[in-house]
C-alpha atoms as a PDB file:
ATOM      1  CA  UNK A   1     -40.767 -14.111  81.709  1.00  0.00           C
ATOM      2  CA  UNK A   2     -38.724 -14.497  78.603  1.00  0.00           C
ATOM      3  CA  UNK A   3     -37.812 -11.636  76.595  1.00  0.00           C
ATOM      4  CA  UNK A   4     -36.591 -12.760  73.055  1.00  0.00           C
ATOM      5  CA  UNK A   5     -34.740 -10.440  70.543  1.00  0.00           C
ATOM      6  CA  UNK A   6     -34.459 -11.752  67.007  1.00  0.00           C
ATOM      7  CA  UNK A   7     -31.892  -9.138  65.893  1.00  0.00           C
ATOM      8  CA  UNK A   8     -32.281  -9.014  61.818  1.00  0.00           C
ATOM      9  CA  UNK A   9     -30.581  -6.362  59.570  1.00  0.00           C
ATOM     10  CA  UNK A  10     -33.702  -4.367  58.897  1.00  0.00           C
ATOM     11  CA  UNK A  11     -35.725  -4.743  62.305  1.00  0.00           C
ATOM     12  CA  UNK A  12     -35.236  -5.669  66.079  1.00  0.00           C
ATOM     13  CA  UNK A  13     -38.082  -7.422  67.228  1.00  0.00           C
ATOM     14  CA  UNK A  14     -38.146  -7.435  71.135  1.00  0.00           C
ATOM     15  CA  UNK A  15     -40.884  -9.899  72.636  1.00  0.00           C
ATOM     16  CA  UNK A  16     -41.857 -10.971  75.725  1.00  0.00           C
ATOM     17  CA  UNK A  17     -42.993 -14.939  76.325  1.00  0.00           C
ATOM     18  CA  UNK A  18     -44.654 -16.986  79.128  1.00  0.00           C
ATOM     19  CA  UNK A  19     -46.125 -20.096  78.840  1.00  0.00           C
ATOM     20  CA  UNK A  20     -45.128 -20.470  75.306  1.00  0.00           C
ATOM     21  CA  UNK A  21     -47.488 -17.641  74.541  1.00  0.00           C
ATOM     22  CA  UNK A  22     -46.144 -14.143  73.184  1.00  0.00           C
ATOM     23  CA  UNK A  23     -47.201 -11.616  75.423  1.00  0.00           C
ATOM     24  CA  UNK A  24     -46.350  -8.635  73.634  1.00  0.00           C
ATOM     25  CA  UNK A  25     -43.705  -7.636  70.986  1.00  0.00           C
ATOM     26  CA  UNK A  26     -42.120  -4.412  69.951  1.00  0.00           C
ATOM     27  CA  UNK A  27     -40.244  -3.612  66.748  1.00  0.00           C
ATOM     28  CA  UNK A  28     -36.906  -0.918  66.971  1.00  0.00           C
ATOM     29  CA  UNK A  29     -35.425  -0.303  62.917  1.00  0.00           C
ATOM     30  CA  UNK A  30     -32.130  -2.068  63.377  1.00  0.00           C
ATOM     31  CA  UNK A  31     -29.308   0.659  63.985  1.00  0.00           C
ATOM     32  CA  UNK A  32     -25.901  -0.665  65.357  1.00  0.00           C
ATOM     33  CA  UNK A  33     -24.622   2.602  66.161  1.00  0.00           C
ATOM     34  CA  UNK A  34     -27.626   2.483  69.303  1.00  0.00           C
ATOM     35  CA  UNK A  35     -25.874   2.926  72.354  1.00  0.00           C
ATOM     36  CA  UNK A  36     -27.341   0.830  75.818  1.00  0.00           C
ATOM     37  CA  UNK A  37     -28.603   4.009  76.958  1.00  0.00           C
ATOM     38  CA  UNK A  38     -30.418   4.589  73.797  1.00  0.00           C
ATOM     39  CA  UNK A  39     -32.309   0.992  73.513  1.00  0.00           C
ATOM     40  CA  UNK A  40     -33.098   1.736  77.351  1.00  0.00           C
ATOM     41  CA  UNK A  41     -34.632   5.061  76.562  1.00  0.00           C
ATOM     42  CA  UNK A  42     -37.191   3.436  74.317  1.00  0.00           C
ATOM     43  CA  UNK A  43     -37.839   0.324  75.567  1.00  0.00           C
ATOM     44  CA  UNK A  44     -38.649   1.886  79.100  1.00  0.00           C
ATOM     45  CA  UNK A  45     -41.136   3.981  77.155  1.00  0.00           C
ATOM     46  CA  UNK A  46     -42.701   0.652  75.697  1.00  0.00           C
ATOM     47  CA  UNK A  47     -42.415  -1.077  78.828  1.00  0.00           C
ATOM     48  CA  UNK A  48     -44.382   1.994  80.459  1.00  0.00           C
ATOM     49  CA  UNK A  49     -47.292   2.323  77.791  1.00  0.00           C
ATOM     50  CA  UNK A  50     -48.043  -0.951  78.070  1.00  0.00           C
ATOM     51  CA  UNK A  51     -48.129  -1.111  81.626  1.00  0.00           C
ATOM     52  CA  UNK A  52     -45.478  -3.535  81.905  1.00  0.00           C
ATOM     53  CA  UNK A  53     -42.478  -3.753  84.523  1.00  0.00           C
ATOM     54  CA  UNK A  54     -38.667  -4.288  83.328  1.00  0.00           C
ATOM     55  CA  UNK A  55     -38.465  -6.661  86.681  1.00  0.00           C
ATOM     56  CA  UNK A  56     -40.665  -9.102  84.726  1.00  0.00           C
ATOM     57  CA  UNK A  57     -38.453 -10.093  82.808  1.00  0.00           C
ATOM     58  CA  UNK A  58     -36.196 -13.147  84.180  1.00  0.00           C
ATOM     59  CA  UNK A  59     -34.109 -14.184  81.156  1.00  0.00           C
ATOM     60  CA  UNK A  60     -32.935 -12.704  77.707  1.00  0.00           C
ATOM     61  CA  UNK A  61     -31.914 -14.719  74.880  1.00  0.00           C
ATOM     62  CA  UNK A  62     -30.785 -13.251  71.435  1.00  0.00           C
ATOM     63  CA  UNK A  63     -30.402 -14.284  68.061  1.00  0.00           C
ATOM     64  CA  UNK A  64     -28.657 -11.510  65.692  1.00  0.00           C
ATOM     65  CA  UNK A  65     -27.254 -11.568  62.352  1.00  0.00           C
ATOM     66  CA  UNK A  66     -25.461  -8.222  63.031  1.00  0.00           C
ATOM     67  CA  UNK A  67     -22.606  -8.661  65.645  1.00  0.00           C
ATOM     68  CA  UNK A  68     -21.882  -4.695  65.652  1.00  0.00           C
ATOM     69  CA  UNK A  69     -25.714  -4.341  67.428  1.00  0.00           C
ATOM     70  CA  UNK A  70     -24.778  -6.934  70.092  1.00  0.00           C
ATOM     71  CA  UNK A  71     -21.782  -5.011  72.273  1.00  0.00           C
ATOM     72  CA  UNK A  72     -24.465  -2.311  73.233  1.00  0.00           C
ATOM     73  CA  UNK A  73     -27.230  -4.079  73.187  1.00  0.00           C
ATOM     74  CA  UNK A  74     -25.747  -7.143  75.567  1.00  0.00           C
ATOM     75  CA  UNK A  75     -25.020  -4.024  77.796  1.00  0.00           C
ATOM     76  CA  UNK A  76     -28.420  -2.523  77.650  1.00  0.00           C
ATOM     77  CA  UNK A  77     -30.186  -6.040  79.016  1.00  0.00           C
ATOM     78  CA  UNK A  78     -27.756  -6.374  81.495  1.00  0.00           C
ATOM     79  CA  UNK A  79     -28.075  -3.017  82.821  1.00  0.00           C
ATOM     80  CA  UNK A  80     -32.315  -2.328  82.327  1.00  0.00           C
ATOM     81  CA  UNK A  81     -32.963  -6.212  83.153  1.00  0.00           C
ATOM     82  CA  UNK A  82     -30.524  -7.461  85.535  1.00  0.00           C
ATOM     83  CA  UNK A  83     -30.329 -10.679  83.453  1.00  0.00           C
ATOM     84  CA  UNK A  84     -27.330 -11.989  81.409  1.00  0.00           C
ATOM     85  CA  UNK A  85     -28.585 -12.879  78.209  1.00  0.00           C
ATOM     86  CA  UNK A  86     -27.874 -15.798  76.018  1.00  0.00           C
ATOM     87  CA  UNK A  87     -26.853 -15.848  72.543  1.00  0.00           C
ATOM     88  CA  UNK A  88     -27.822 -18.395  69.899  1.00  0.00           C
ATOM     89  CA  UNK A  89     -24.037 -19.683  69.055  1.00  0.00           C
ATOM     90  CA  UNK A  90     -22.800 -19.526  72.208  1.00  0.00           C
ATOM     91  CA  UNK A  91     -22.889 -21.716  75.378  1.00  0.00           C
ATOM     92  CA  UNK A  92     -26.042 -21.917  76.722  1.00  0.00           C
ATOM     93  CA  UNK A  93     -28.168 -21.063  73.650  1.00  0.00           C
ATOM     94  CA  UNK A  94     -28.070 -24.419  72.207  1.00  0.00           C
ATOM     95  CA  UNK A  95     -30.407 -25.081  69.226  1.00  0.00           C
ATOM     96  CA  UNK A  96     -31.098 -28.965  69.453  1.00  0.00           C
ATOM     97  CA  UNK A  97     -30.392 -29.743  66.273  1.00  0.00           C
ATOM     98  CA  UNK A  98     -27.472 -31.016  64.337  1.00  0.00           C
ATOM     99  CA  UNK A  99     -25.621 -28.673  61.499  1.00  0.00           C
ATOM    100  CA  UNK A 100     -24.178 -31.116  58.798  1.00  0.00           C
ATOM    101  CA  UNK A 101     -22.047 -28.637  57.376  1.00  0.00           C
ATOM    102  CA  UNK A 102     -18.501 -27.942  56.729  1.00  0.00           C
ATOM    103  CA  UNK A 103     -18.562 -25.284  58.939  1.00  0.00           C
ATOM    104  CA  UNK A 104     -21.458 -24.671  61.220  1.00  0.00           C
ATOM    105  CA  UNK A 105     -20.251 -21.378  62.366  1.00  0.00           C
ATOM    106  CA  UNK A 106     -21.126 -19.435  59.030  1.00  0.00           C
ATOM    107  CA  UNK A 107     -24.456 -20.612  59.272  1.00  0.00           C
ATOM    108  CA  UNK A 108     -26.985 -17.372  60.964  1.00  0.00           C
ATOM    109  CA  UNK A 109     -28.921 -17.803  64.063  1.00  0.00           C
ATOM    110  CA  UNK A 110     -32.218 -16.654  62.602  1.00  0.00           C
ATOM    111  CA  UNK A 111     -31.714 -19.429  60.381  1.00  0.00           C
ATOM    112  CA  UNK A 112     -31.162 -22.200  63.080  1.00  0.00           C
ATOM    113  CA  UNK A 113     -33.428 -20.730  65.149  1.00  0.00           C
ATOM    114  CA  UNK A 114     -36.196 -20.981  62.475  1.00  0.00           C
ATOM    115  CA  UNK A 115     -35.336 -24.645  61.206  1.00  0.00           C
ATOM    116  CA  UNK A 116     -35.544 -25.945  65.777  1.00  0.00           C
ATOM    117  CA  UNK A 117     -38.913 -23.977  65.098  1.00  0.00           C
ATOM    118  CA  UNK A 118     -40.059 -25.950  61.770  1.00  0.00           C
ATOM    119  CA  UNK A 119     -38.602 -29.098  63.331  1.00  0.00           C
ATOM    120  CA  UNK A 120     -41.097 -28.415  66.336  1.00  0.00           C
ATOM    121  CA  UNK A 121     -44.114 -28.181  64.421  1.00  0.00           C
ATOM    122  CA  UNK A 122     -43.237 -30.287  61.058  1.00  0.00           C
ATOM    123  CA  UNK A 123     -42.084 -33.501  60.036  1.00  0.00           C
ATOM    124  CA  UNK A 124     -39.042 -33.628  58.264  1.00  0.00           C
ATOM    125  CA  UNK A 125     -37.783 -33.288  55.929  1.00  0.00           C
ATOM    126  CA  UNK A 126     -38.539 -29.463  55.772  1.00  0.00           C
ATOM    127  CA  UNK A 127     -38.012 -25.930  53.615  1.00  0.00           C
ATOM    128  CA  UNK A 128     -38.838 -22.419  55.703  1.00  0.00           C
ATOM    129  CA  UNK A 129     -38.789 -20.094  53.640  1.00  0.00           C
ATOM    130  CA  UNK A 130     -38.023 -16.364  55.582  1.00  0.00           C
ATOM    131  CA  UNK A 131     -39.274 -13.028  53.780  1.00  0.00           C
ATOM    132  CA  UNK A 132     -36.615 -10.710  55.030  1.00  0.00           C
ATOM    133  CA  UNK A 133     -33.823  -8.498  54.094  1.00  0.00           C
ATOM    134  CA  UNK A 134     -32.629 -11.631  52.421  1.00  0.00           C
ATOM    135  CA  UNK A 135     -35.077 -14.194  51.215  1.00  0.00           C
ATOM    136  CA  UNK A 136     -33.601 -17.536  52.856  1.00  0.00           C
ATOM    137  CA  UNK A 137     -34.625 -21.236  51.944  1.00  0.00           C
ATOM    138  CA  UNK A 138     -33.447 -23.352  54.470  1.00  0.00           C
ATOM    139  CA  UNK A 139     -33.320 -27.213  54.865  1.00  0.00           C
ATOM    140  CA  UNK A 140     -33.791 -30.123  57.215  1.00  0.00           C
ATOM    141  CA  UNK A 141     -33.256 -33.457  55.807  1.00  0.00           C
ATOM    142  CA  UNK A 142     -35.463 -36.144  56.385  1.00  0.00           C
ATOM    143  CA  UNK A 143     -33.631 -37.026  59.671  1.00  0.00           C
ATOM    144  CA  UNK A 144     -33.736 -34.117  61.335  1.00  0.00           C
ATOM    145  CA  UNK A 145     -30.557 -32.189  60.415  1.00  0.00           C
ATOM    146  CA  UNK A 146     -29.837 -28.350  58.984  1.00  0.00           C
ATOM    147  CA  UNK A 147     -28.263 -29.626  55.801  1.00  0.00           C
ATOM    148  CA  UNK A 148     -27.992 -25.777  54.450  1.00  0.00           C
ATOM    149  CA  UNK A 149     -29.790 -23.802  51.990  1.00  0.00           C
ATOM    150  CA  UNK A 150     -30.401 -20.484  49.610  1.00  0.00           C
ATOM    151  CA  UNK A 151     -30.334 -16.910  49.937  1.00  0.00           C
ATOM    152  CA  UNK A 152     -31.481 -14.256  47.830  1.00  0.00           C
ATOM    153  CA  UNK A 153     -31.927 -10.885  47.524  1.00  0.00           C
ATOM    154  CA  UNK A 154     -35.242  -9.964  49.574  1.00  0.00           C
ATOM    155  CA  UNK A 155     -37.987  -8.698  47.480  1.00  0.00           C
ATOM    156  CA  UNK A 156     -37.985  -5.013  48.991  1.00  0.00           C
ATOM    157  CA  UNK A 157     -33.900  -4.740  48.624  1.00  0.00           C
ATOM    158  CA  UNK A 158     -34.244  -6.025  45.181  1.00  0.00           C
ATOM    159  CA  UNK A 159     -36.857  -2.734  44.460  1.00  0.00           C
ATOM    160  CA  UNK A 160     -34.603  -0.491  46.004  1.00  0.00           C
ATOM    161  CA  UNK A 161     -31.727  -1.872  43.813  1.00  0.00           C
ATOM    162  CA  UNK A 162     -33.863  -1.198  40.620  1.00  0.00           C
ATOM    163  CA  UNK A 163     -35.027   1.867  42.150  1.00  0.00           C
ATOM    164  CA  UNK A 164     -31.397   3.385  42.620  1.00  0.00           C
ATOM    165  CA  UNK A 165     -30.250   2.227  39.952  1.00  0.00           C
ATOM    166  CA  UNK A 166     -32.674   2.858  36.902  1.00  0.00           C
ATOM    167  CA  UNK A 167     -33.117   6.803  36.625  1.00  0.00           C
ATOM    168  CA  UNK A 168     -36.609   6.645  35.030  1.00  0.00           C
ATOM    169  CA  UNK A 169     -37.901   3.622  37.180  1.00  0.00           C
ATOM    170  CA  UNK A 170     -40.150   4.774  39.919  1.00  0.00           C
ATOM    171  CA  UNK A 171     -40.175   3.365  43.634  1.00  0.00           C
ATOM    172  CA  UNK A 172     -43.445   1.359  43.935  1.00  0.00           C
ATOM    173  CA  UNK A 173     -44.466  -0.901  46.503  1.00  0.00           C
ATOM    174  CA  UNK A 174     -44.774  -4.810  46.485  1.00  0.00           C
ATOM    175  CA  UNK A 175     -48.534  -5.780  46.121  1.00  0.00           C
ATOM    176  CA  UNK A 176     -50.504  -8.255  44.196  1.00  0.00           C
ATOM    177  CA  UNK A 177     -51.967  -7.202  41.136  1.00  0.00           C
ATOM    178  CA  UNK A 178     -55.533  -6.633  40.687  1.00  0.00           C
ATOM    179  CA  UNK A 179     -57.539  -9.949  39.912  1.00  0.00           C
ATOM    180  CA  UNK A 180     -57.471 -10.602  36.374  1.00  0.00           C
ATOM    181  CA  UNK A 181     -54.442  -7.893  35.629  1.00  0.00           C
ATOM    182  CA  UNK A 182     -52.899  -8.915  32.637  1.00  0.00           C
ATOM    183  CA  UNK A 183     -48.700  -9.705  33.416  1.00  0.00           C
ATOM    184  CA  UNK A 184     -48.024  -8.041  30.152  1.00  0.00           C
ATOM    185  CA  UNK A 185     -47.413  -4.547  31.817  1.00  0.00           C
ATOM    186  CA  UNK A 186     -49.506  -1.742  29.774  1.00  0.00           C
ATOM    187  CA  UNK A 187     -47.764   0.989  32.050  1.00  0.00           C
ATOM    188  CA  UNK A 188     -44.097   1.356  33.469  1.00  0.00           C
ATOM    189  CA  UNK A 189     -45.633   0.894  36.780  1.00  0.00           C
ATOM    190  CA  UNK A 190     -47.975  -1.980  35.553  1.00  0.00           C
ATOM    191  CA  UNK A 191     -44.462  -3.865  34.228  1.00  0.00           C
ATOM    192  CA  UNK A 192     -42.498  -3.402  36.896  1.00  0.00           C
ATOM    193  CA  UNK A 193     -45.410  -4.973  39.416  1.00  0.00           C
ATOM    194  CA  UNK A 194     -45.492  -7.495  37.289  1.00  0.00           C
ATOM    195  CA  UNK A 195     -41.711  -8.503  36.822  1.00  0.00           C
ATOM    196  CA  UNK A 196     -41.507  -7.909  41.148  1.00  0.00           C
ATOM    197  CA  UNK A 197     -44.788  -9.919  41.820  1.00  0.00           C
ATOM    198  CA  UNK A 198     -44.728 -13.026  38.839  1.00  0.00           C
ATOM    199  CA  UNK A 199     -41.197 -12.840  38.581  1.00  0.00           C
ATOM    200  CA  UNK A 200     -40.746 -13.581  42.730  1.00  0.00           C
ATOM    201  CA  UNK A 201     -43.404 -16.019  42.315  1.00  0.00           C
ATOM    202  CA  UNK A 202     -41.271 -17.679  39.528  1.00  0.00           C
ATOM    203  CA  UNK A 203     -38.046 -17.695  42.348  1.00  0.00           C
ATOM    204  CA  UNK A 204     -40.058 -19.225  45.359  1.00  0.00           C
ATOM    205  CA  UNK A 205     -41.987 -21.863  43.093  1.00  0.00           C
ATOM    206  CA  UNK A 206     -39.055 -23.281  41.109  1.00  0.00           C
ATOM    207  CA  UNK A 207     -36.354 -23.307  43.969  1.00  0.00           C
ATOM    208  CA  UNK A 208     -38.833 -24.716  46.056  1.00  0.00           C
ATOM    209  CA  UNK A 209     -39.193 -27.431  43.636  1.00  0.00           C
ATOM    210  CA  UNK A 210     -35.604 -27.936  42.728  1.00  0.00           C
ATOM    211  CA  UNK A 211     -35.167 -28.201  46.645  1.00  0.00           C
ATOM    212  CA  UNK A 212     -37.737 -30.807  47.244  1.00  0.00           C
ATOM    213  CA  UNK A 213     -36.211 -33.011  44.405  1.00  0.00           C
ATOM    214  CA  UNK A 214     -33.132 -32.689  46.400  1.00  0.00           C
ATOM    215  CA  UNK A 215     -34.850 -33.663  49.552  1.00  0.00           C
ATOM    216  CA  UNK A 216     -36.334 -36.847  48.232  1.00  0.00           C
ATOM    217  CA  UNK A 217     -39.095 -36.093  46.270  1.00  0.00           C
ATOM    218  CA  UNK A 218     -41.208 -34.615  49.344  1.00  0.00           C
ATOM    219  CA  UNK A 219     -40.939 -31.878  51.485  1.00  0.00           C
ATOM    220  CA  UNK A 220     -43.326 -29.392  54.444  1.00  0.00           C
ATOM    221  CA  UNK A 221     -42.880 -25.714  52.978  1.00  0.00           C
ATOM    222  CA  UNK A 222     -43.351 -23.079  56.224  1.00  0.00           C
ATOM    223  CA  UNK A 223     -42.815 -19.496  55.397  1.00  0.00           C
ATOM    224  CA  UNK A 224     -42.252 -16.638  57.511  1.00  0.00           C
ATOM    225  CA  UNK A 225     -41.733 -13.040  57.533  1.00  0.00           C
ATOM    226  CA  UNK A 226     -43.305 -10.131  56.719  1.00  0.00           C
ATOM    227  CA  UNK A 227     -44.597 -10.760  52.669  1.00  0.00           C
ATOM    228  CA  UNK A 228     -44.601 -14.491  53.774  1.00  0.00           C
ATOM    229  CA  UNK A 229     -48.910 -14.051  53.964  1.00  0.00           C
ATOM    230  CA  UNK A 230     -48.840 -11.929  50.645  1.00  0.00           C
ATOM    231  CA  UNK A 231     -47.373 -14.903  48.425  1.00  0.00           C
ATOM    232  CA  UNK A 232     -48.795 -17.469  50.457  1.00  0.00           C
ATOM    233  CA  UNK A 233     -51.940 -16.886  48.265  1.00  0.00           C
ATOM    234  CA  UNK A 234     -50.069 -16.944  44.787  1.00  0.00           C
ATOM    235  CA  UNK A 235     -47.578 -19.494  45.755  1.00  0.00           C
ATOM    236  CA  UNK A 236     -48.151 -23.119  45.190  1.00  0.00           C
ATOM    237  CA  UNK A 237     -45.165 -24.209  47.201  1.00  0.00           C
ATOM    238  CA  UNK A 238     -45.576 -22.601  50.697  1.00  0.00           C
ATOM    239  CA  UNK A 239     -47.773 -24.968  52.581  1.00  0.00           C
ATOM    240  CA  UNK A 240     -48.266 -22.890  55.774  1.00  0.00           C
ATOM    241  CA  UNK A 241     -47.332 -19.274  57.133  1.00  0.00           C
ATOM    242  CA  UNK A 242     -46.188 -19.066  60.990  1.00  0.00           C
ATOM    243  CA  UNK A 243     -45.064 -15.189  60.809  1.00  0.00           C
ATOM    244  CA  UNK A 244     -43.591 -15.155  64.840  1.00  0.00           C
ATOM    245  CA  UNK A 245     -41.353 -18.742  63.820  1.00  0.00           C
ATOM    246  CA  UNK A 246     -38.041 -16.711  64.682  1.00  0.00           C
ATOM    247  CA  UNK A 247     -39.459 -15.854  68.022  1.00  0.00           C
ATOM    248  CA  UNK A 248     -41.402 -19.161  68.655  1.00  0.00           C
ATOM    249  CA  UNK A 249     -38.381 -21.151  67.713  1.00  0.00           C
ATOM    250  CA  UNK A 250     -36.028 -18.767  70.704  1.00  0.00           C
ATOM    251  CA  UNK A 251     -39.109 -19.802  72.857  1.00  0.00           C
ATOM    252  CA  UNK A 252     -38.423 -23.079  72.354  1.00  0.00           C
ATOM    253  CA  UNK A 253     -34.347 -23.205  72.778  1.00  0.00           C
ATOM    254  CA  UNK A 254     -35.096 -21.370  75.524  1.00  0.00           C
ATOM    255  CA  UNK A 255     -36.999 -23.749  77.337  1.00  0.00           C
ATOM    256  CA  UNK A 256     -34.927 -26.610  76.240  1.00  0.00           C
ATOM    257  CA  UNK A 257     -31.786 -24.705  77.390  1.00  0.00           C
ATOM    258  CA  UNK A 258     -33.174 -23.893  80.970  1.00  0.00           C
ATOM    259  CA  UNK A 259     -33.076 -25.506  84.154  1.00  0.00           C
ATOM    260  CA  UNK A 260     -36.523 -26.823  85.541  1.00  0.00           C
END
């Protein structure tokens, strides 16, 4: 059994795979300062109330965007699994697709790992589109390369930002306004909905347009993530939601990057 860690800067999301099916998944808040005995603590705990056994698990791979997590947590699967994990980047953990870019290296590993998954279940060329900490665009030409991309500020560290930084703006969350809410805001609250909602809207709508143009005139739009559902419904541009890509597209390099 595969376990998978996507390793983001807001959540780690631990899952376990078989037969290109995801068994179960946990989510830890991402905290670099966890030590291996720490991750061990609570993933024994998961492993337990879900009646599952650590010795099921036969190989690790990882894909992080925060190399001060991976030191302890490298140490934790070797010492709870018995398995040496592999890391997207390195030997081993190879993607299977080509990065036309200056310098591959800066690219992030959620990212590659999510344009193998798009490339698995879309015809190129492609945008997916990842609701995160950082709300990435990223790009497969029409023959099959990861030709780059765009990344913004995320919606929720964007309403922090305003949050901390506006002393009579309140902290609200991100929903959709009521049908048939005008976007002229009557209410602080009501405008500030209405410049996060419309105003995000705006951002994934026109880049995904000025990114198509770029790609030829025609592109598949996948989104993922946790909002990815939410603005699926307001956004023209998003053609389909696959909210476990990250973990789908490790199942995937992970198959293609073991021995039969």
């Amino acid at each position: 059994m595969l376990l998978a860690i996507d390793v983001g800067n807001t959540n780690i999301v631990f899952a376990l795979c078989e037969g290109g099916e995801i068994v179960r998944q946990w989510r830890l808040a991402t905290n670099p300062r966890r030590t291996a005995d720490e991750y061990t603590v609570q993933l024994q705990q998961l492993f337990e109330l879900d009646g599952l056994q650590r010795t099921q698990v036969t190989r690790a791979l990882i894909a992080s965007v925060v190399p001060q997590a991976m030191f302890e947590l490298t140490r934790h699967v070797r010492g709870f699994f018995g398995v040496e994990p592999r890391v997207i980047g390195q030997p081993g953990a190879d993607p299977g697709l080509r990065v036309a870019l200056p310098d591959p290296a800066q690219v992030g590993a959620d990212r590659l790992v999510n344009a193998a998954a798009a490339l698995a279940i879309a015809e190129p060329p492609i945008i997916v589109i990842d609701f995160g900490t950082a709300t990435t665009f990223d790009c497969v030409s029409a023959g099959g390369d990861y030709i780059g991309g765009v990344i913004c500020p995320g919606i929720n560290l964007s309403m922090e930002a305003l949050f901390a930084a506006a002393a009579q703006l309140p902290r609200i969350a991100v929903e959709a306004p009521a049908l048939g809410t005008p976007v002229i805001g009557t209410t602080t609250v009501h405008a500030m909905r209405s410049g996060v909602f419309y105003g995000y809207i705006g951002l994934i709508d026109g880049l995904a347009e000025r990114i198509t143009s770029e790609l030829g005139g025609r592109a598949a739009v996948i989104a993922t993530g946790g909002l990815a559902p939410l603005f699926r419904e307001h956004c023209g541009a998003i053609g389909r939601v696959e909210p476990d890509l990250t973990i789908r597209g490790l199942m995937l390099i992970d198959e293609r990057n073991t021995p039969t």
